[in-house]
C-alpha atoms as a PDB file:
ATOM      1  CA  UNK A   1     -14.613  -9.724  10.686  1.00  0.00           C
ATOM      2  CA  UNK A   2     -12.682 -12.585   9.091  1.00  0.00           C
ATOM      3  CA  UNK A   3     -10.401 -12.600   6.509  1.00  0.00           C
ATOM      4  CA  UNK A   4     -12.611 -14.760   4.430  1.00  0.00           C
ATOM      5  CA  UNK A   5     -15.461 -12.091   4.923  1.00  0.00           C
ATOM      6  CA  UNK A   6     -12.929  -9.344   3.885  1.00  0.00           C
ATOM      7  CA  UNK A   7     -12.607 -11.176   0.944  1.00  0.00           C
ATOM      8  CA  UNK A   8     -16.176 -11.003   0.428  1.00  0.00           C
ATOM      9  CA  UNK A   9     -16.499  -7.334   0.754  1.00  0.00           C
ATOM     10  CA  UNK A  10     -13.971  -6.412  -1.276  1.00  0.00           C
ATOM     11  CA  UNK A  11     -12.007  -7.367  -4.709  1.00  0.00           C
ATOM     12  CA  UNK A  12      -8.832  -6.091  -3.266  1.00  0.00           C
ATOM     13  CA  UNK A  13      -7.011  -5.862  -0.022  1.00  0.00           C
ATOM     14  CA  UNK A  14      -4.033  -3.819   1.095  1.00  0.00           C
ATOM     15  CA  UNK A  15      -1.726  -5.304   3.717  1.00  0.00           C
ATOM     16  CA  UNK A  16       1.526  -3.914   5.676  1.00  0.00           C
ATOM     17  CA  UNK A  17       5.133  -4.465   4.877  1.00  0.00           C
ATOM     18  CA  UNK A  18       8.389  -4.900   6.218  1.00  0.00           C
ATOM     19  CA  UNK A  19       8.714  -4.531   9.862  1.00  0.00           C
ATOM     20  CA  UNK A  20      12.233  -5.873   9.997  1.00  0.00           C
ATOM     21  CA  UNK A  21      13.589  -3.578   7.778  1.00  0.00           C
ATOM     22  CA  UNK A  22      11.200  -0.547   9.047  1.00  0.00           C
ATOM     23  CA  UNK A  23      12.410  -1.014  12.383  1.00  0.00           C
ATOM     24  CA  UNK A  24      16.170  -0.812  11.514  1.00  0.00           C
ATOM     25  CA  UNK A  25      14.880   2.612   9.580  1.00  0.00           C
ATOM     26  CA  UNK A  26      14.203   3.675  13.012  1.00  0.00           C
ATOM     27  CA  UNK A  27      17.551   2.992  14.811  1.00  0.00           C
ATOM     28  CA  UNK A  28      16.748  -0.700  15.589  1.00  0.00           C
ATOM     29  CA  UNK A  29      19.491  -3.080  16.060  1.00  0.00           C
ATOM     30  CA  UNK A  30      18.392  -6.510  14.649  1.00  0.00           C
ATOM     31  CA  UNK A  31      22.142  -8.160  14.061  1.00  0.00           C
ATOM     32  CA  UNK A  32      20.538 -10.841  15.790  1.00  0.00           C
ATOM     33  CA  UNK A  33      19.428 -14.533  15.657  1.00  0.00           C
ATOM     34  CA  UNK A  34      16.039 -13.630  16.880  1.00  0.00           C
ATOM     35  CA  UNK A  35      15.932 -10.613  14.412  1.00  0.00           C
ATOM     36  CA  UNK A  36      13.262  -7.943  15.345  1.00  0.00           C
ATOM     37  CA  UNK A  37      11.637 -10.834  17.889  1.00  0.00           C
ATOM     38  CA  UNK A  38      14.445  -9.441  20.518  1.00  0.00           C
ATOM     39  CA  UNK A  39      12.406  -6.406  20.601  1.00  0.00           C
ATOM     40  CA  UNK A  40       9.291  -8.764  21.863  1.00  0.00           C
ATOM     41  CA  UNK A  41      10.213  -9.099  25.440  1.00  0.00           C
ATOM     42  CA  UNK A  42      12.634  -5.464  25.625  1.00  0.00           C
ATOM     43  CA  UNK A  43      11.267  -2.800  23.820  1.00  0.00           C
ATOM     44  CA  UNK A  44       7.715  -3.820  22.216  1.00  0.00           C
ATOM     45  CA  UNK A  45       6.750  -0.424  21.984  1.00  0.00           C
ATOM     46  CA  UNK A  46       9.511   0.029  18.967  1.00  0.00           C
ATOM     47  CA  UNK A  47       7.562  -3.094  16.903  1.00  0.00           C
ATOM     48  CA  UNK A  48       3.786  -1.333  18.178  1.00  0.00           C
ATOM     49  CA  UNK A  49       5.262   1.969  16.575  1.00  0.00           C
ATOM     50  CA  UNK A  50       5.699   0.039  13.039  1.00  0.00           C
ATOM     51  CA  UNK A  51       2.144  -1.390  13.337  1.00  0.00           C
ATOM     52  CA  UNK A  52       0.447   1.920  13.989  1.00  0.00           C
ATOM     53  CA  UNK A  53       2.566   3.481  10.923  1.00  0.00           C
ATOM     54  CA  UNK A  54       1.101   0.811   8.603  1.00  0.00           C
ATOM     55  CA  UNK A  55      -2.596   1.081  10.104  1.00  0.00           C
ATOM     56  CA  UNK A  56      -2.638   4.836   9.209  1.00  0.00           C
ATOM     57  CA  UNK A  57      -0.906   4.197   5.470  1.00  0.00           C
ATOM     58  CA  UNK A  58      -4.191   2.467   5.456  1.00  0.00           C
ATOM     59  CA  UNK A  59      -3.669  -1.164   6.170  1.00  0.00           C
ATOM     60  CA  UNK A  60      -6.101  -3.767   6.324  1.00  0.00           C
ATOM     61  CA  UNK A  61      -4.045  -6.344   7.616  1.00  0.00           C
ATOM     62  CA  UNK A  62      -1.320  -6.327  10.164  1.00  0.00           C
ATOM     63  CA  UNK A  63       1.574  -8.903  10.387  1.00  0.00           C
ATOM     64  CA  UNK A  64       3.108  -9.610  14.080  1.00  0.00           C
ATOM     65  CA  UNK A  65       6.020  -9.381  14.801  1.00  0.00           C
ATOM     66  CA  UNK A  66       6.284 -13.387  15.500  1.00  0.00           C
ATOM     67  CA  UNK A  67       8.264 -14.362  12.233  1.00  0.00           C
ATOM     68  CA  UNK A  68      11.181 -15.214  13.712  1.00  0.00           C
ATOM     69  CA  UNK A  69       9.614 -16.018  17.438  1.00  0.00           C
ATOM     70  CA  UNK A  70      10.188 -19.689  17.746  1.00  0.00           C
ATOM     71  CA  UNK A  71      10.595 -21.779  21.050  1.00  0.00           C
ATOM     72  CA  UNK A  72      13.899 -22.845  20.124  1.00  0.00           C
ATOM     73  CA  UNK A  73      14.865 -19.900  18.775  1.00  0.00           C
ATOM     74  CA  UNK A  74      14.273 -18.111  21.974  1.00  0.00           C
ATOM     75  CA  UNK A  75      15.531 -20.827  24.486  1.00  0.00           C
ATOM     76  CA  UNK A  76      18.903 -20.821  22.374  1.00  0.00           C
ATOM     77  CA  UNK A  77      19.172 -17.221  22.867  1.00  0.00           C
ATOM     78  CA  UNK A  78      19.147 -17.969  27.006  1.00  0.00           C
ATOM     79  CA  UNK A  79      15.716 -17.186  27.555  1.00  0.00           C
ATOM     80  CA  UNK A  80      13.300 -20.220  28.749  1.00  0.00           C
ATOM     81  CA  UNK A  81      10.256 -21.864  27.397  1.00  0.00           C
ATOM     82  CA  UNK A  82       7.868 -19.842  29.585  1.00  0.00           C
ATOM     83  CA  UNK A  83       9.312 -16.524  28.308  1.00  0.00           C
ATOM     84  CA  UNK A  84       9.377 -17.933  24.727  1.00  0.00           C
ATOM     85  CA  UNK A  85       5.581 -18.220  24.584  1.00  0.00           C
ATOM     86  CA  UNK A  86       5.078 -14.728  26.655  1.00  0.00           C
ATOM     87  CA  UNK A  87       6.814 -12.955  23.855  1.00  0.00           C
ATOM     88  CA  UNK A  88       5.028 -14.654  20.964  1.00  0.00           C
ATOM     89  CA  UNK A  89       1.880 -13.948  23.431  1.00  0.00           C
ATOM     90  CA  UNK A  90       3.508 -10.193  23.035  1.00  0.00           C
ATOM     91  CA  UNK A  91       3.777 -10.045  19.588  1.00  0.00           C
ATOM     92  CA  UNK A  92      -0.371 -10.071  19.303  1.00  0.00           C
ATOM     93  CA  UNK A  93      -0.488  -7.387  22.046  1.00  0.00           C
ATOM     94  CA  UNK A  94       1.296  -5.204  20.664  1.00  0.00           C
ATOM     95  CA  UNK A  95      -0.706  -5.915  17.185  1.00  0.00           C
ATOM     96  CA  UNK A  96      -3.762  -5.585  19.033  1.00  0.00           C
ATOM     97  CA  UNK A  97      -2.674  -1.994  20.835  1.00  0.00           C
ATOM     98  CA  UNK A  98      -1.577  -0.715  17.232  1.00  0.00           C
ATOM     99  CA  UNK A  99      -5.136  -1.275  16.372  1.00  0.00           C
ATOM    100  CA  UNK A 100      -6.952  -0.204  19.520  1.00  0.00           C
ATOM    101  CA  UNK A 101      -5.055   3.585  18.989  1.00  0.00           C
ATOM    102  CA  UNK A 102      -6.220   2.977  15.230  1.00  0.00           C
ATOM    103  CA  UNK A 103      -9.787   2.809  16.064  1.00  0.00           C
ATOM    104  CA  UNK A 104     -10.007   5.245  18.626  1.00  0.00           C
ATOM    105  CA  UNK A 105      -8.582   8.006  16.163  1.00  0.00           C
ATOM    106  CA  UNK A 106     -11.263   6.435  13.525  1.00  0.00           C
ATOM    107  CA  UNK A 107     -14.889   5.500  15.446  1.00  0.00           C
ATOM    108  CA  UNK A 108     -16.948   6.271  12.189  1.00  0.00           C
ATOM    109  CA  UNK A 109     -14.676   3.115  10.837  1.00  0.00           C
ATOM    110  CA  UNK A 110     -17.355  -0.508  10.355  1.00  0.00           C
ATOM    111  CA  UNK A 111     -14.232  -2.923  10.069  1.00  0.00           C
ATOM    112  CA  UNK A 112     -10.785  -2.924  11.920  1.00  0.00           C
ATOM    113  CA  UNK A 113      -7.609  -4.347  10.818  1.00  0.00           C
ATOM    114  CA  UNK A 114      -7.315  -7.722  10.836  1.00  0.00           C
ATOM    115  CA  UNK A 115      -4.289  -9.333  12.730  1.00  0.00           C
ATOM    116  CA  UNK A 116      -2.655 -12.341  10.987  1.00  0.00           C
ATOM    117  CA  UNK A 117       0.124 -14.224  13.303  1.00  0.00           C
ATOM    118  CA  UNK A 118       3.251 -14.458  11.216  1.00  0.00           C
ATOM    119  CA  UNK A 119       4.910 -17.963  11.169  1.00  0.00           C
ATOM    120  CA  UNK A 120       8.275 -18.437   9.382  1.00  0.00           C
ATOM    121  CA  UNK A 121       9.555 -20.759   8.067  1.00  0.00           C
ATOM    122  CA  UNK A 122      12.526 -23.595   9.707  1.00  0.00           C
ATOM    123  CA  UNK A 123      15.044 -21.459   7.659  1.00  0.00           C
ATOM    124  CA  UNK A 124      14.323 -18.232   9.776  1.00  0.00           C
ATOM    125  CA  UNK A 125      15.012 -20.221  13.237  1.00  0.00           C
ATOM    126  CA  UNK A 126      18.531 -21.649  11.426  1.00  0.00           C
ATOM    127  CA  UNK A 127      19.309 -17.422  10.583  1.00  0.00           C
ATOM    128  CA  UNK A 128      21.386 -18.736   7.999  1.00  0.00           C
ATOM    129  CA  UNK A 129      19.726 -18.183   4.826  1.00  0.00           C
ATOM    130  CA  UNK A 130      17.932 -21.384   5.024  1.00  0.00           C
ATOM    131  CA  UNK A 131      14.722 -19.701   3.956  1.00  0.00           C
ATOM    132  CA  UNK A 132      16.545 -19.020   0.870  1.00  0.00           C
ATOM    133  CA  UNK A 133      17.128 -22.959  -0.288  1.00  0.00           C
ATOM    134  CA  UNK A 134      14.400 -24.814   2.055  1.00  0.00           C
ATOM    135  CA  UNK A 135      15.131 -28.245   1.601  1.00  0.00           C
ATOM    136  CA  UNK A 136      16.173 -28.925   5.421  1.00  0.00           C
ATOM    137  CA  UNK A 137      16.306 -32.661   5.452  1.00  0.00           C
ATOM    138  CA  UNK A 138      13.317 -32.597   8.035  1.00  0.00           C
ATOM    139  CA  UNK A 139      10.360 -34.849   7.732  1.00  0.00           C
ATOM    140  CA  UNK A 140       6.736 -33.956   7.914  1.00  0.00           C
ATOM    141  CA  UNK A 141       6.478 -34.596  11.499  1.00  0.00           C
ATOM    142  CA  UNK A 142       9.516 -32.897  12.664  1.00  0.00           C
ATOM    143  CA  UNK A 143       8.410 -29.710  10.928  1.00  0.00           C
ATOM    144  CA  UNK A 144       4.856 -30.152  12.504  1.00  0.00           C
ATOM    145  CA  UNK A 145       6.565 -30.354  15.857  1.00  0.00           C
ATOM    146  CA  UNK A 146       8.593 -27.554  15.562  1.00  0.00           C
ATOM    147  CA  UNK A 147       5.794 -25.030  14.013  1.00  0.00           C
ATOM    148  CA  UNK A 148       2.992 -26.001  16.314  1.00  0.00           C
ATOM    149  CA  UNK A 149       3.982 -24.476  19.630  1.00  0.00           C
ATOM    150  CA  UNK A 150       3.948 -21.284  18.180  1.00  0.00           C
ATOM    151  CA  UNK A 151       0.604 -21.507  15.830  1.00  0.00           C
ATOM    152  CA  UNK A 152      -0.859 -22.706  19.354  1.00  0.00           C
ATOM    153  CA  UNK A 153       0.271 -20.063  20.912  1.00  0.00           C
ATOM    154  CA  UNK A 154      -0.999 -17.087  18.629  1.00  0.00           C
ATOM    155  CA  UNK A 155      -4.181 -18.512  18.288  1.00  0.00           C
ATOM    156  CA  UNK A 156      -4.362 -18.978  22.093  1.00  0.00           C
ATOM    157  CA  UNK A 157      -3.513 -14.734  21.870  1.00  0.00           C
ATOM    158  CA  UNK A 158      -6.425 -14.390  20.280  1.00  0.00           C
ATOM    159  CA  UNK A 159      -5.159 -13.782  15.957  1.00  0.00           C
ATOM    160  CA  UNK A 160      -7.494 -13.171  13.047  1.00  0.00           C
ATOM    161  CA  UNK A 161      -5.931 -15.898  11.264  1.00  0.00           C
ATOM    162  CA  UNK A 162      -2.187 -17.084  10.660  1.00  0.00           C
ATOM    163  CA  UNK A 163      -0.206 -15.807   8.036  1.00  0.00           C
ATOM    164  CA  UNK A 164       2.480 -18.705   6.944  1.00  0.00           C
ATOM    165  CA  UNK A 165       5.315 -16.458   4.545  1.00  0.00           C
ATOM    166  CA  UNK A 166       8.601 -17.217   2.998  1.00  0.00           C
ATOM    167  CA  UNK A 167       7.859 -20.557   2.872  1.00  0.00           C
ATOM    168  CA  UNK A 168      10.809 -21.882   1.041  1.00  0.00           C
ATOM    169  CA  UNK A 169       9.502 -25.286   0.322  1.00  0.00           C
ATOM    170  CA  UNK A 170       6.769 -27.556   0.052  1.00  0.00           C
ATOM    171  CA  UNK A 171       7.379 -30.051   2.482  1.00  0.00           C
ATOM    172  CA  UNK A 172       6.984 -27.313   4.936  1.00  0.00           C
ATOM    173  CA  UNK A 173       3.842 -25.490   3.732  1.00  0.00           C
ATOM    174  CA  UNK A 174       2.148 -29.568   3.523  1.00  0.00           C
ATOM    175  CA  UNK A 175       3.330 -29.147   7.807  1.00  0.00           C
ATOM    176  CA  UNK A 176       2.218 -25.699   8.082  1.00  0.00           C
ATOM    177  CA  UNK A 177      -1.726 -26.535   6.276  1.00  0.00           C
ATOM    178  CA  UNK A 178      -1.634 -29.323   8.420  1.00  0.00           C
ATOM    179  CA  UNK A 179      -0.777 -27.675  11.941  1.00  0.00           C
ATOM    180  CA  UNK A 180      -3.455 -24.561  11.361  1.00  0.00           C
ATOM    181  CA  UNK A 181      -6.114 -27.469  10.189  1.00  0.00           C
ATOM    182  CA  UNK A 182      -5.757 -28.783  13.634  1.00  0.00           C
ATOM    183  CA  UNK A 183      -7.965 -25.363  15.139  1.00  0.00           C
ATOM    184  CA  UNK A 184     -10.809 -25.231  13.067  1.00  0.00           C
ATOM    185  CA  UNK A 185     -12.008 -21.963  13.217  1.00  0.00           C
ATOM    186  CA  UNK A 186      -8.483 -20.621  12.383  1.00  0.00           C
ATOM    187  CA  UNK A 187      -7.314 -20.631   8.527  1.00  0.00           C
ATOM    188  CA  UNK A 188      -4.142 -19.171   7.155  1.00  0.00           C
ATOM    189  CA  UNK A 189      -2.684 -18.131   4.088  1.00  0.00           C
ATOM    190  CA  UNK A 190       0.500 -20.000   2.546  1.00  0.00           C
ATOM    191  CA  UNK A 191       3.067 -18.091   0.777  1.00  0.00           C
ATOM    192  CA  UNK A 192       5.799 -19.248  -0.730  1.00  0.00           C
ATOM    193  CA  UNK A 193       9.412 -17.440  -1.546  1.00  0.00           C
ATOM    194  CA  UNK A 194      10.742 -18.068  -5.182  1.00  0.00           C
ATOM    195  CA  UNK A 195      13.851 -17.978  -7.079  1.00  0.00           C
ATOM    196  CA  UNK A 196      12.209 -16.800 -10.431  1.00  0.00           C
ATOM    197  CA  UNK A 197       8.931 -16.571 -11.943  1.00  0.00           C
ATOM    198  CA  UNK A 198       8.025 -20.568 -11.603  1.00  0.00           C
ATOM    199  CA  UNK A 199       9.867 -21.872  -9.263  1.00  0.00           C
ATOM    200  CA  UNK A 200      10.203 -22.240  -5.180  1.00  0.00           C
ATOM    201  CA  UNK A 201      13.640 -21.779  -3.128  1.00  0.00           C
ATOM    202  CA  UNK A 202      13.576 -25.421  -2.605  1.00  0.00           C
ATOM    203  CA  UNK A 203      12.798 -26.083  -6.327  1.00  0.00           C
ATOM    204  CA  UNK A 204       9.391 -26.956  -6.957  1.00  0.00           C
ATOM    205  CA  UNK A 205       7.209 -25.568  -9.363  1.00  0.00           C
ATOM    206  CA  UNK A 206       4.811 -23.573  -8.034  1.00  0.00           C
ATOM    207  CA  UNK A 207       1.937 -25.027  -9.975  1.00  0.00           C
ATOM    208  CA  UNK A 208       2.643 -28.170  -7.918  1.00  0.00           C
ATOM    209  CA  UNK A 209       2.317 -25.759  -5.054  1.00  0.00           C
ATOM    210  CA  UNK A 210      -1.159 -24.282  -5.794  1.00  0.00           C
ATOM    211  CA  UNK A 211      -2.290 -27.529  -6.516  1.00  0.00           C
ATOM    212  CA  UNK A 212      -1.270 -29.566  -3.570  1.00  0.00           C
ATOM    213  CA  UNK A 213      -2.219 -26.150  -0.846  1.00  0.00           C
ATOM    214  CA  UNK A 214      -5.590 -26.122  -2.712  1.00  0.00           C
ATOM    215  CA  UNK A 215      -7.145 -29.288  -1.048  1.00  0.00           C
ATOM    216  CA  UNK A 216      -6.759 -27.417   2.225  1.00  0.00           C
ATOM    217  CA  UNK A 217      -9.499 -26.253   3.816  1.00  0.00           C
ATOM    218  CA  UNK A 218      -7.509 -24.628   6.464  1.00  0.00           C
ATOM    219  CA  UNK A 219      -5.520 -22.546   3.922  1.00  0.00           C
ATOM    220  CA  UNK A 220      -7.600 -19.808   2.993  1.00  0.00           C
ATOM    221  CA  UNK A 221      -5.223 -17.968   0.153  1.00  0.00           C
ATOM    222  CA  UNK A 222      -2.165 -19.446  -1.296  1.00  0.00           C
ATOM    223  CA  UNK A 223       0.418 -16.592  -2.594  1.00  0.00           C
ATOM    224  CA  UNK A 224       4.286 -15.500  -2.953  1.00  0.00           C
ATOM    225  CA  UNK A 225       6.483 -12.949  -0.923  1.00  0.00           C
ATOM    226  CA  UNK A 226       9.871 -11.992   0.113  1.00  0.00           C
ATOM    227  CA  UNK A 227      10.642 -12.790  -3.763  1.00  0.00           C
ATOM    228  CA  UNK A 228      11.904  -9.860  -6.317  1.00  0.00           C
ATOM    229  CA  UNK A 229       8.823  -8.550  -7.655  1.00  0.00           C
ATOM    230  CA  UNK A 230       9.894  -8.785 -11.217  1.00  0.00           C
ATOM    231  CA  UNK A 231       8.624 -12.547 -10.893  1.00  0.00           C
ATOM    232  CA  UNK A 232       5.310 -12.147  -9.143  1.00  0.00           C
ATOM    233  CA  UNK A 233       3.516 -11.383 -12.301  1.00  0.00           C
ATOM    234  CA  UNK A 234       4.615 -14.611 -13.779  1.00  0.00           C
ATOM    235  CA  UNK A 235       4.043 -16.740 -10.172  1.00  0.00           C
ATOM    236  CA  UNK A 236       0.550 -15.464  -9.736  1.00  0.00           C
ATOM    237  CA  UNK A 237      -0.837 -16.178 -13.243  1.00  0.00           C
ATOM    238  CA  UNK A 238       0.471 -19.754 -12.786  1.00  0.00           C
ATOM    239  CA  UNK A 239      -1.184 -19.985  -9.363  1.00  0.00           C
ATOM    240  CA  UNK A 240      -4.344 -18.640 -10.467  1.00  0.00           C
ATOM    241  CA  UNK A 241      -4.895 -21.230 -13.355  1.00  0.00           C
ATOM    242  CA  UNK A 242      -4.337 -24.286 -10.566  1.00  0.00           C
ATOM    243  CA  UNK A 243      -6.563 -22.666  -7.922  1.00  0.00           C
ATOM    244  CA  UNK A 244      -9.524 -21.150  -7.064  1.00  0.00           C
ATOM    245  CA  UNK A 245      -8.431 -19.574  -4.073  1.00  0.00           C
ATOM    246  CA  UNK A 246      -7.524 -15.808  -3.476  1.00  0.00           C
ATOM    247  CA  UNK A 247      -3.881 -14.919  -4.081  1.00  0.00           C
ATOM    248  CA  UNK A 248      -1.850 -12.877  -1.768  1.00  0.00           C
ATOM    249  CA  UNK A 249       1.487 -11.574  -2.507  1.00  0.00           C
ATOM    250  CA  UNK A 250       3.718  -9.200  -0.440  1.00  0.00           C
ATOM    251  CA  UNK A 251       7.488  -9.484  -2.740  1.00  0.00           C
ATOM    252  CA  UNK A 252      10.639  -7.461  -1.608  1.00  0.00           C
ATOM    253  CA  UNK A 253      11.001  -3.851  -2.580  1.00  0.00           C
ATOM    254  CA  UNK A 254      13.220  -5.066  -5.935  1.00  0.00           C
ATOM    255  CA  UNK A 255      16.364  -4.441  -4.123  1.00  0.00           C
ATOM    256  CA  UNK A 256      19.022  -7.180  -4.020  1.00  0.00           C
ATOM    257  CA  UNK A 257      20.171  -8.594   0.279  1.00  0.00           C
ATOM    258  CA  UNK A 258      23.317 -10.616   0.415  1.00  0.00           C
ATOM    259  CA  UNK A 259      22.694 -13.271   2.797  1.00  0.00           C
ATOM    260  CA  UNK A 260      26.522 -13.469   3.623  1.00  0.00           C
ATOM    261  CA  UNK A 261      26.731  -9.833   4.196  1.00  0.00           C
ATOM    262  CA  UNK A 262      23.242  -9.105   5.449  1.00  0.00           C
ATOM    263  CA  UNK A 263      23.094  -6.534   3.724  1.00  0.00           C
ATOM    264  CA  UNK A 264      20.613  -5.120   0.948  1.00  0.00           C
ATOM    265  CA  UNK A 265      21.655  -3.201  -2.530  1.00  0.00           C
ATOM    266  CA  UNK A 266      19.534  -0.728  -5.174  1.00  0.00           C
ATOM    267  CA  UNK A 267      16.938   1.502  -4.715  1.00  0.00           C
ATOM    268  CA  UNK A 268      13.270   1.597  -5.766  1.00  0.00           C
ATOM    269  CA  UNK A 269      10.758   4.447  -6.025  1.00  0.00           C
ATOM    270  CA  UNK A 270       7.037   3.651  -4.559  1.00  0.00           C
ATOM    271  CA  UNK A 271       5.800   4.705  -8.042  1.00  0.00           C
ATOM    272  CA  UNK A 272       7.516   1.651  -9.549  1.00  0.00           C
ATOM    273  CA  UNK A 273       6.347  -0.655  -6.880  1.00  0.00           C
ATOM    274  CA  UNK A 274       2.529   0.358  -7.651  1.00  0.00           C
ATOM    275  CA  UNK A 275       3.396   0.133 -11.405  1.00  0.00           C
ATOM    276  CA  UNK A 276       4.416  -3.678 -10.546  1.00  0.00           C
ATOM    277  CA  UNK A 277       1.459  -4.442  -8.001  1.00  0.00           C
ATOM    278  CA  UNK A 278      -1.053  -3.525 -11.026  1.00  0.00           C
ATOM    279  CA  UNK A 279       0.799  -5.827 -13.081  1.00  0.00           C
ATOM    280  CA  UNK A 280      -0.085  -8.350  -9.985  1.00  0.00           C
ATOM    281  CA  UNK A 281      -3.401  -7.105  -9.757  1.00  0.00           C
ATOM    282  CA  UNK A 282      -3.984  -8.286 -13.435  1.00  0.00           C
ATOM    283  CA  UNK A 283      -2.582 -11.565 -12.990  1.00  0.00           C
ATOM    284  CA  UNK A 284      -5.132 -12.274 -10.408  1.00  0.00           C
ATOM    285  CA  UNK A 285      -3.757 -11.075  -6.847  1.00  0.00           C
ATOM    286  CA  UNK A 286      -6.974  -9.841  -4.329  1.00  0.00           C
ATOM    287  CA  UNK A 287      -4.411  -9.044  -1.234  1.00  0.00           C
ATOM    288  CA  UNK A 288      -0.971  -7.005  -1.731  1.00  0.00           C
ATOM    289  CA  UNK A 289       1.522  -5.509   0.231  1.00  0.00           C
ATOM    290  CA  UNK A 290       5.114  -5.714   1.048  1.00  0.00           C
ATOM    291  CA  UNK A 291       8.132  -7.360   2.447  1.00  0.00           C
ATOM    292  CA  UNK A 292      11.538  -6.575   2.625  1.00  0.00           C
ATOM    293  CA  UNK A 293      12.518  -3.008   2.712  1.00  0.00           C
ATOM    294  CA  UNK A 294       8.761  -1.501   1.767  1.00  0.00           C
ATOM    295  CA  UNK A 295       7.627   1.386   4.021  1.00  0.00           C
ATOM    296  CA  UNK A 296       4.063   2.542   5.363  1.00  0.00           C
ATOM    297  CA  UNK A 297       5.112   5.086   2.312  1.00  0.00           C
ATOM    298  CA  UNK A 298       4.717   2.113  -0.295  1.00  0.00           C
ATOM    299  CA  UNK A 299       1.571   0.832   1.232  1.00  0.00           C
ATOM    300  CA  UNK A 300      -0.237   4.379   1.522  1.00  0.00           C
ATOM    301  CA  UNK A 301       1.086   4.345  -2.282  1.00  0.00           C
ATOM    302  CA  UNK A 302      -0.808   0.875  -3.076  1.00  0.00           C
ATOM    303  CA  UNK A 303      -3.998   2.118  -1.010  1.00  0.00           C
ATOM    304  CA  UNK A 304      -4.405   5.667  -2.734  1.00  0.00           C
ATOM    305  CA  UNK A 305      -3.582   3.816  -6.349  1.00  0.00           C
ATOM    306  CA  UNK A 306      -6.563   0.945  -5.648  1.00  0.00           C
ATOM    307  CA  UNK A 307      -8.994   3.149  -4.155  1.00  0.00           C
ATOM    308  CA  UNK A 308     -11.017   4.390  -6.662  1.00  0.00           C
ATOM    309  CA  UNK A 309     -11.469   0.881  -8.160  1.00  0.00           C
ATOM    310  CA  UNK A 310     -12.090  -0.158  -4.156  1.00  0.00           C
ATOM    311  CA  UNK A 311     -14.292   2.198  -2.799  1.00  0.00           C
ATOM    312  CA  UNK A 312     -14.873   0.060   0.406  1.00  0.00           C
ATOM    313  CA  UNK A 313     -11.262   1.033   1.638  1.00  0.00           C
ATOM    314  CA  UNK A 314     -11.096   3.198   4.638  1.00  0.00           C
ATOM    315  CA  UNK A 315      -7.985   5.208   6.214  1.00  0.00           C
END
């Protein structure tokens, strides 16, 4: 099944959430450039753990673990080019395995979970907050350059479709569209992180953005995440009335990170994240989930709350 033909089959879908975060829940180290893609090549059983979590809180979609997996990234960190691309290569495995022990456990199921091949954005590579202000000084073709080993590579390892997320700005999502157009029977979605209910990291409205992504044929849903979800009512409303496209949004739990400190403040109960997601819901969002510091706890949350008005979901 495609994502597209998920789309068709039902009004709303329920993704995963943070791995990142989830993994450092579970004794992971990550004080890291390459983040939880260190675990890729060491320990992939630790990211294949996460996935299975999230498939049984009833995910439809899972995320790999290939956010921060660049070919730079990785050759910085001492490891070469050919071991670069074997752990992006990895991070589908290990996507794929989470789903294989899924379906075994559920052979009544009709659909699996789709896989969708994260790609970050620049910023993430820099792991200095840069997905946090975009505006990198790169051109179009530098960014193309730099994204397409790794799209090439995850389509190669066989993903549903790519998931582009915390886009900062839209110089890079214009790269991004155009990189996935260049395998046709691949789309992605696009979504951006914000600063407030209107407006991009890098500082563009995001009305521009859902009207400039919408011309894409290779983006398939246009959307918002690792943004405080006290905005994401406001951001999908203004998406929705400049495209006809679905609308995907996975924001932060609502607590506060300090990008100096790494480190994240405040608490929030999975009641109040469900509370918000209907709010989303309303505004016009068909696939939800989470980011930064949601559990398989806050996703079986959104799953059991949409059910009854989504009878197609299965767990």
């Amino acid at each position: 099944m495609t994502l597209q033909q998920l789309l068709d089959s039902q009004s709303i879908i329920v993704i995963d959430g943070a791995l990142a975060t989830e993994l450092e829940r579970h004794g992971a180290d990550l004080q890291h450039n390459l983040w939880s893609a260190k675990y890729l090549l060491s320990e992939p059983e630790r990211i294949e753990a996460v996935h299975v979590d999230y498939v049984r809180a009833g995910a439809q979609i899972l995320i790999t673990a290939s956010y921060q997996a660049t070919v730079p990234g990785y050759i910085a960190a001492g490891f070469t080019e050919a071991q670069a691309h074997q752990a992006i290569t990895a991070s589908v495995r290990v996507a794929q395995s989470a789903r294989a022990r899924w379906a075994l456990d559920n052979p009544a199921s009709k659909t699996l979970p789709l896989i969708a091949g994260s790609v970050g954005p620049y910023g993430a590579y820099t792991a200095d907050g840069g997905e946090y202000r975009g505006n990198y000084g790169l051109s179009h073709s530098q960014l193309l350059a730099f994204h397409m080993p790794r799209i090439a590579t995850l389509v190669a390892a066989g993903v549903d479709f790519i998931a582009c997320e915390t886009i900062p700005d839209l110089i890079e999502a214009h790269a991004l569209a155009a990189c996935v157009a260049q395998f046709p029977d691949i789309g992605c979605w696009i979504a951006m992180s914000c600063r407030d209910g209107t407006t991009t990291n890098a500082g563009q409205s995001i009305t521009r953005v859902a009207q400039e992504l919408h011309v894409y044929e290779s983006v398939v849903a246009i959307g918002v995440n690792c943004t405080p979800p006290q905005y994401v009512a406001s951001l999908v409303a203004q998406i929705a009335a400049h495209t006809t496209k679905p609308i995907v949004v996975y924001p932060n739990s609502g607590e506060s990170y300090d990008a100096t400190t790494k480190t994240w403040s405040g608490t929030v109960r999975c009641a109040d994240y469900v509370a918000a997601a209907q709010t989303w819901v309303a505004a016009g969002a068909r696939i939800i989930g989470g980011c930064c510091r949601t559990t398989p706890e806050h996703i079986r949350a959104l799953v059991d709350n949409f059910a009854d008005q989504n009878p197609m979901f299965e767990r």
